[in-house]
Protein backbone atom coordinates (compact mmCIF):
# COMPACT_ATOMS: atom_id res chain seq x y z
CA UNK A 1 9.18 -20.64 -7.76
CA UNK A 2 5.79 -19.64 -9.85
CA UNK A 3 5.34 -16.17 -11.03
CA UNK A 4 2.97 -15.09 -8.22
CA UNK A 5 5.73 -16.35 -5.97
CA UNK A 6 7.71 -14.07 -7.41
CA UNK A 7 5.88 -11.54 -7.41
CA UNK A 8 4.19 -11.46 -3.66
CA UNK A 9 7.64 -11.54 -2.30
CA UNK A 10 8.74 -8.53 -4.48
CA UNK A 11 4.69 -7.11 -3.59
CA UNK A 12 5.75 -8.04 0.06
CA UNK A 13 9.47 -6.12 -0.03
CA UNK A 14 7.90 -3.45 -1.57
CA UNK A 15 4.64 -3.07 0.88
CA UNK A 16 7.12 -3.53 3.57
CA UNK A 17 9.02 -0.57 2.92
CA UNK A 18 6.36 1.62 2.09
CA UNK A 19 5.22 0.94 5.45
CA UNK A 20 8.21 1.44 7.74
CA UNK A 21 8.67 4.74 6.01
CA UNK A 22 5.24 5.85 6.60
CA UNK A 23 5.29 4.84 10.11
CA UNK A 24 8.07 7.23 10.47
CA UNK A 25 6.20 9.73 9.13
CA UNK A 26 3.68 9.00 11.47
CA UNK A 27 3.36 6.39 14.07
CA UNK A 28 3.13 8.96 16.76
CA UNK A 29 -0.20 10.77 15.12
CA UNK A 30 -1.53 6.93 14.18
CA UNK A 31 -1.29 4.35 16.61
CA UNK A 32 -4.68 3.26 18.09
CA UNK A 33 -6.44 6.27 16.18
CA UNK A 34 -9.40 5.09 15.15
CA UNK A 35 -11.27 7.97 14.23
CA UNK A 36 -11.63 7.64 10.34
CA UNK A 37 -9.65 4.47 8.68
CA UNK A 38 -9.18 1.58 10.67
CA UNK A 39 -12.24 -0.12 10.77
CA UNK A 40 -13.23 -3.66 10.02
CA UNK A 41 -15.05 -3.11 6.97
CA UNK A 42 -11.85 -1.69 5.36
CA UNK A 43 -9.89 -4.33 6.93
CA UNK A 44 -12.07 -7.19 5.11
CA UNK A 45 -11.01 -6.19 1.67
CA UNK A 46 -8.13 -8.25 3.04
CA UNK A 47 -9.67 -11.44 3.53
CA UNK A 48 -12.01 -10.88 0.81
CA UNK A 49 -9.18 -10.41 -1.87
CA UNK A 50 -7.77 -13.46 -3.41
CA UNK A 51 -4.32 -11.92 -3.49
CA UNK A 52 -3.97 -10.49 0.07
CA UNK A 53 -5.41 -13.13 1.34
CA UNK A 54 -2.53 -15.38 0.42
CA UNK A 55 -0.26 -12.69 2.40
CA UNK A 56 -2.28 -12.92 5.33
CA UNK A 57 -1.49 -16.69 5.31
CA UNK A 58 1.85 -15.82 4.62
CA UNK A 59 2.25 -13.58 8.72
CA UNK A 60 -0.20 -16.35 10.08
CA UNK A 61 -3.29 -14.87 10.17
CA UNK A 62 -6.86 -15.32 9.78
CA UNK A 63 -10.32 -14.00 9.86
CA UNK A 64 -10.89 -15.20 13.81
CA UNK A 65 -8.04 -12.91 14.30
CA UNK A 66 -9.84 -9.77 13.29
CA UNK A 67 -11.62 -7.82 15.87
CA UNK A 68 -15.03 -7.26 14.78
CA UNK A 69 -15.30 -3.44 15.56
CA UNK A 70 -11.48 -2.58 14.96
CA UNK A 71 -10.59 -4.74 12.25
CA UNK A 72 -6.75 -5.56 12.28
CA UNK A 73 -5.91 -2.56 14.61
CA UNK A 74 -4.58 -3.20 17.88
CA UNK A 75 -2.81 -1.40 20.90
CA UNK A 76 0.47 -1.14 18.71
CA UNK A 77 -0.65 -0.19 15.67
CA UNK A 78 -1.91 -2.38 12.72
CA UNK A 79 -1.29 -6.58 13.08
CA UNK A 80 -0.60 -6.57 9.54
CA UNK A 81 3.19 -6.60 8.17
CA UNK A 82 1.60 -6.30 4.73
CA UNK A 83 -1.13 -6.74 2.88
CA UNK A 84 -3.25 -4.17 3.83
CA UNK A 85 -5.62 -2.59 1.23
CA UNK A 86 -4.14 -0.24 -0.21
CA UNK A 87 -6.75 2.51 0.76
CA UNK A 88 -4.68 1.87 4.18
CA UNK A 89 -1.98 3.50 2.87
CA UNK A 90 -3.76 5.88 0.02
CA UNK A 91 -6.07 7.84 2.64
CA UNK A 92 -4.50 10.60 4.96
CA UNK A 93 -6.88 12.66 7.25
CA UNK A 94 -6.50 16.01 8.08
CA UNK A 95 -3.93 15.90 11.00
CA UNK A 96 -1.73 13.72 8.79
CA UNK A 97 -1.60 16.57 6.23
CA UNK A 98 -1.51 19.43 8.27
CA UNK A 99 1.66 18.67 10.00
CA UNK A 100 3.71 18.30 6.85
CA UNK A 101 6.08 20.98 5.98
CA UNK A 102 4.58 22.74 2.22
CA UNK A 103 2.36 21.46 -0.55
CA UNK A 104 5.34 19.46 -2.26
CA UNK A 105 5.61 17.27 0.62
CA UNK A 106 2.21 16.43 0.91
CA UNK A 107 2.20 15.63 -3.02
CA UNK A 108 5.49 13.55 -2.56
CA UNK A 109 3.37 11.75 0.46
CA UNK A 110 0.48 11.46 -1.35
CA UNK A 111 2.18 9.57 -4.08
CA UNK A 112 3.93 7.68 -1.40
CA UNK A 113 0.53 6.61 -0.07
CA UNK A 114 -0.43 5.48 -3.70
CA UNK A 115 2.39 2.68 -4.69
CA UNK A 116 0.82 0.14 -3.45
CA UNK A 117 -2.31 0.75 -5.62
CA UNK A 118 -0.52 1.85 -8.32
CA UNK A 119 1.22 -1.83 -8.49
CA UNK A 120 -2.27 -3.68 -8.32
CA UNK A 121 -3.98 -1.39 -11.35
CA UNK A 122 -5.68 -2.83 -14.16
CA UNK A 123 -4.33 -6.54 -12.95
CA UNK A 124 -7.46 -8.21 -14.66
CA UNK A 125 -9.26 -5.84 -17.02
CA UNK A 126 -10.31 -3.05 -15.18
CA UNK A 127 -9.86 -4.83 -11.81
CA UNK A 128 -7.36 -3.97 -9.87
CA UNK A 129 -5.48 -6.79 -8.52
CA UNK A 130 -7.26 -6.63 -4.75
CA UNK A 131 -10.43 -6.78 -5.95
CA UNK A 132 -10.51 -9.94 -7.72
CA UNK A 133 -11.57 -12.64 -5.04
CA UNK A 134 -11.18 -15.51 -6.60
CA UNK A 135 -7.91 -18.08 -6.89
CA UNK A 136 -8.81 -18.84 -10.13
CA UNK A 137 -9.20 -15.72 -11.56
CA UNK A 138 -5.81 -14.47 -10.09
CA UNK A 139 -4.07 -17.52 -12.47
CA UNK A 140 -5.82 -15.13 -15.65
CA UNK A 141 -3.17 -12.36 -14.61
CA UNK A 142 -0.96 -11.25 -17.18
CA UNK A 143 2.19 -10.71 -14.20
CA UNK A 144 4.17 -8.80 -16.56
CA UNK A 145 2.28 -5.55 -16.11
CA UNK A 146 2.12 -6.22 -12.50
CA UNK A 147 6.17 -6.78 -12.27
CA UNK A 148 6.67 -3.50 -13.81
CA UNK A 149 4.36 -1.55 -11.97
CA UNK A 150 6.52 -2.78 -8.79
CA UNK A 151 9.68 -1.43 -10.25
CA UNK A 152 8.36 1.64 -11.24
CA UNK A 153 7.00 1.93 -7.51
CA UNK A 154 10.03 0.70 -6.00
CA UNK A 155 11.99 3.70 -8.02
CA UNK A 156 9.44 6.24 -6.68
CA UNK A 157 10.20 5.37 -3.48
CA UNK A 158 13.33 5.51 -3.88
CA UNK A 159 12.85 9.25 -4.69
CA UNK A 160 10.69 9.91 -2.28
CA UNK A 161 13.18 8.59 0.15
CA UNK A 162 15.59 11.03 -0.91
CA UNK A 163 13.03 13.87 -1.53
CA UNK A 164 12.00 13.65 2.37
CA UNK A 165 15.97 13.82 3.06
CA UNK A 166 17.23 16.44 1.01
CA UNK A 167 13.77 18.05 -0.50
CA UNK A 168 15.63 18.74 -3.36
CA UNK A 169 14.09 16.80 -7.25
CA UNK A 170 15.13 16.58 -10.18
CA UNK A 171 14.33 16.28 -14.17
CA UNK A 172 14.49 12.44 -13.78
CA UNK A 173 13.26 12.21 -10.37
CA UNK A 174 10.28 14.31 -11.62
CA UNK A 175 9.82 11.92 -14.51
CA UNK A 176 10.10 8.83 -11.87
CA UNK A 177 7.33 10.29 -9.78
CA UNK A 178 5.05 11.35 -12.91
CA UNK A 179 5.03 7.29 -13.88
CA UNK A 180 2.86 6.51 -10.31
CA UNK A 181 -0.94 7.33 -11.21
CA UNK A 182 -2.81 9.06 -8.49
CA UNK A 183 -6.19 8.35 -8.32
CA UNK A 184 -9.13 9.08 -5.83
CA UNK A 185 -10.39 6.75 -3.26
C-alpha cells in the first residue's frame, strides 16, 4: 500500500468519526436545512480537489450524482460518508450555536468542526491539501506532516469525546486541544 493509501484510509477513519459525532450533535437541527451551507458550489470543492476526489471514487460517486441546486444534500442528510470540504464541517450557523450548553462547548465544537482542516494545512506550500487539483501535484506532498496532523486530530477528538461526556479538561487535554489551529473560513 502507497503512502496516500495510507493515509486516505486513516483521512477516511478519521473524517468518519468526526462526522458521526457531529451528527449527534445535530442531525435533528441539520437534515435537509438548506438555508446557509449546503449548496452546490461548496459541494464542488469536492470534485474539484484532487484528493477528495479520489474519496468520492472511493463511496461510488460522481459529478452526475450531484444535484445542481443542492449539491450532495439529499432527503437524509448529506450523500457523502466523507470527503466533504472541510468548510462542511468548520461552519456552524446560528441555531447550531445557540443550542449548546456555555461558551466552552461551543469552543470544544468549534475545534471539533476544524480537524478535518487542520489535517489538510500547509500540504503543498501554503495549499492546503483540498485545494490542490491536480494528481500530479498531490505526488509533491511531503505525507509526513500530513500523518501527524491526523494523529494530533485523532487525539483531539478523542478529548472532545470525553469533554462532551464529562465536561470536565485537563492540563494535557488542554495542551491536546491547543495543537488543532483554528482558523476563519
Amino acid at each position: 500500500m502507497s503512502q496516500i493509501d495510507d493515509i486516505l484510509e486513516e483521512y477516511i477513519n478519521l473524517e468518519t468519526e468526526v462526522g458521526q459525532l457531529m451528527s449527534h450533535l445535530f442531525h435533528d437541527i441539520c437534515g435537509l436545512c438548506t438555508a446557509c451551507c449546503c449548496r452546490a458550489d461548496i459541494c464542488e470543492e469536492a470534485l474539484h480537489s484532487a484528493f477528495l476526489s479520489q474519496l468520492l471514487e472511493k463511496q461510488g460517486l460522481s459529478e452526475c450524482q450531484m444535484d445542481d441546486r443542492f449539491g450532495w444534500l439529499d432527503t437524509a442528510g448529506c450523500l457523502l460518508k466523507y470527503g466533504r470540504p472541510p468548510i462542511c464541517y468548520a461552519y456552524y450557523c446560528d441555531q447550531l450555536l445557540e443550542r449548546l450548553a456555555n461558551d466552552e462547548v461551543r469552543h470544544a465544537v468549534t475545534l471539533l468542526g476544524n480537524l478535518m482542516d487542520h489535517v489538510g494545512q500547509d500540504a503543498l506550500g501554503d495549499w492546503h491539501l483540498v485545494e490542490i487539483q491536480k494528481t500530479e501535484e498531490l505526488e509533491k506532498v511531503n505525507w509526513n506532516p500530513i500523518h501527524q496532523r491526523i494523529e494530533e486530530a485523532r487525539a483531539a477528538l478523542e478529548v472532545i469525546i470525553e469533554y462532551l461526556q464529562s465536561e470536565r479538561l485537563s492540563s494535557s487535554d488542554r495542551e491536546i486541544l491547543a495543537t488543532i489551529c483554528v482558523r476563519e473560513m
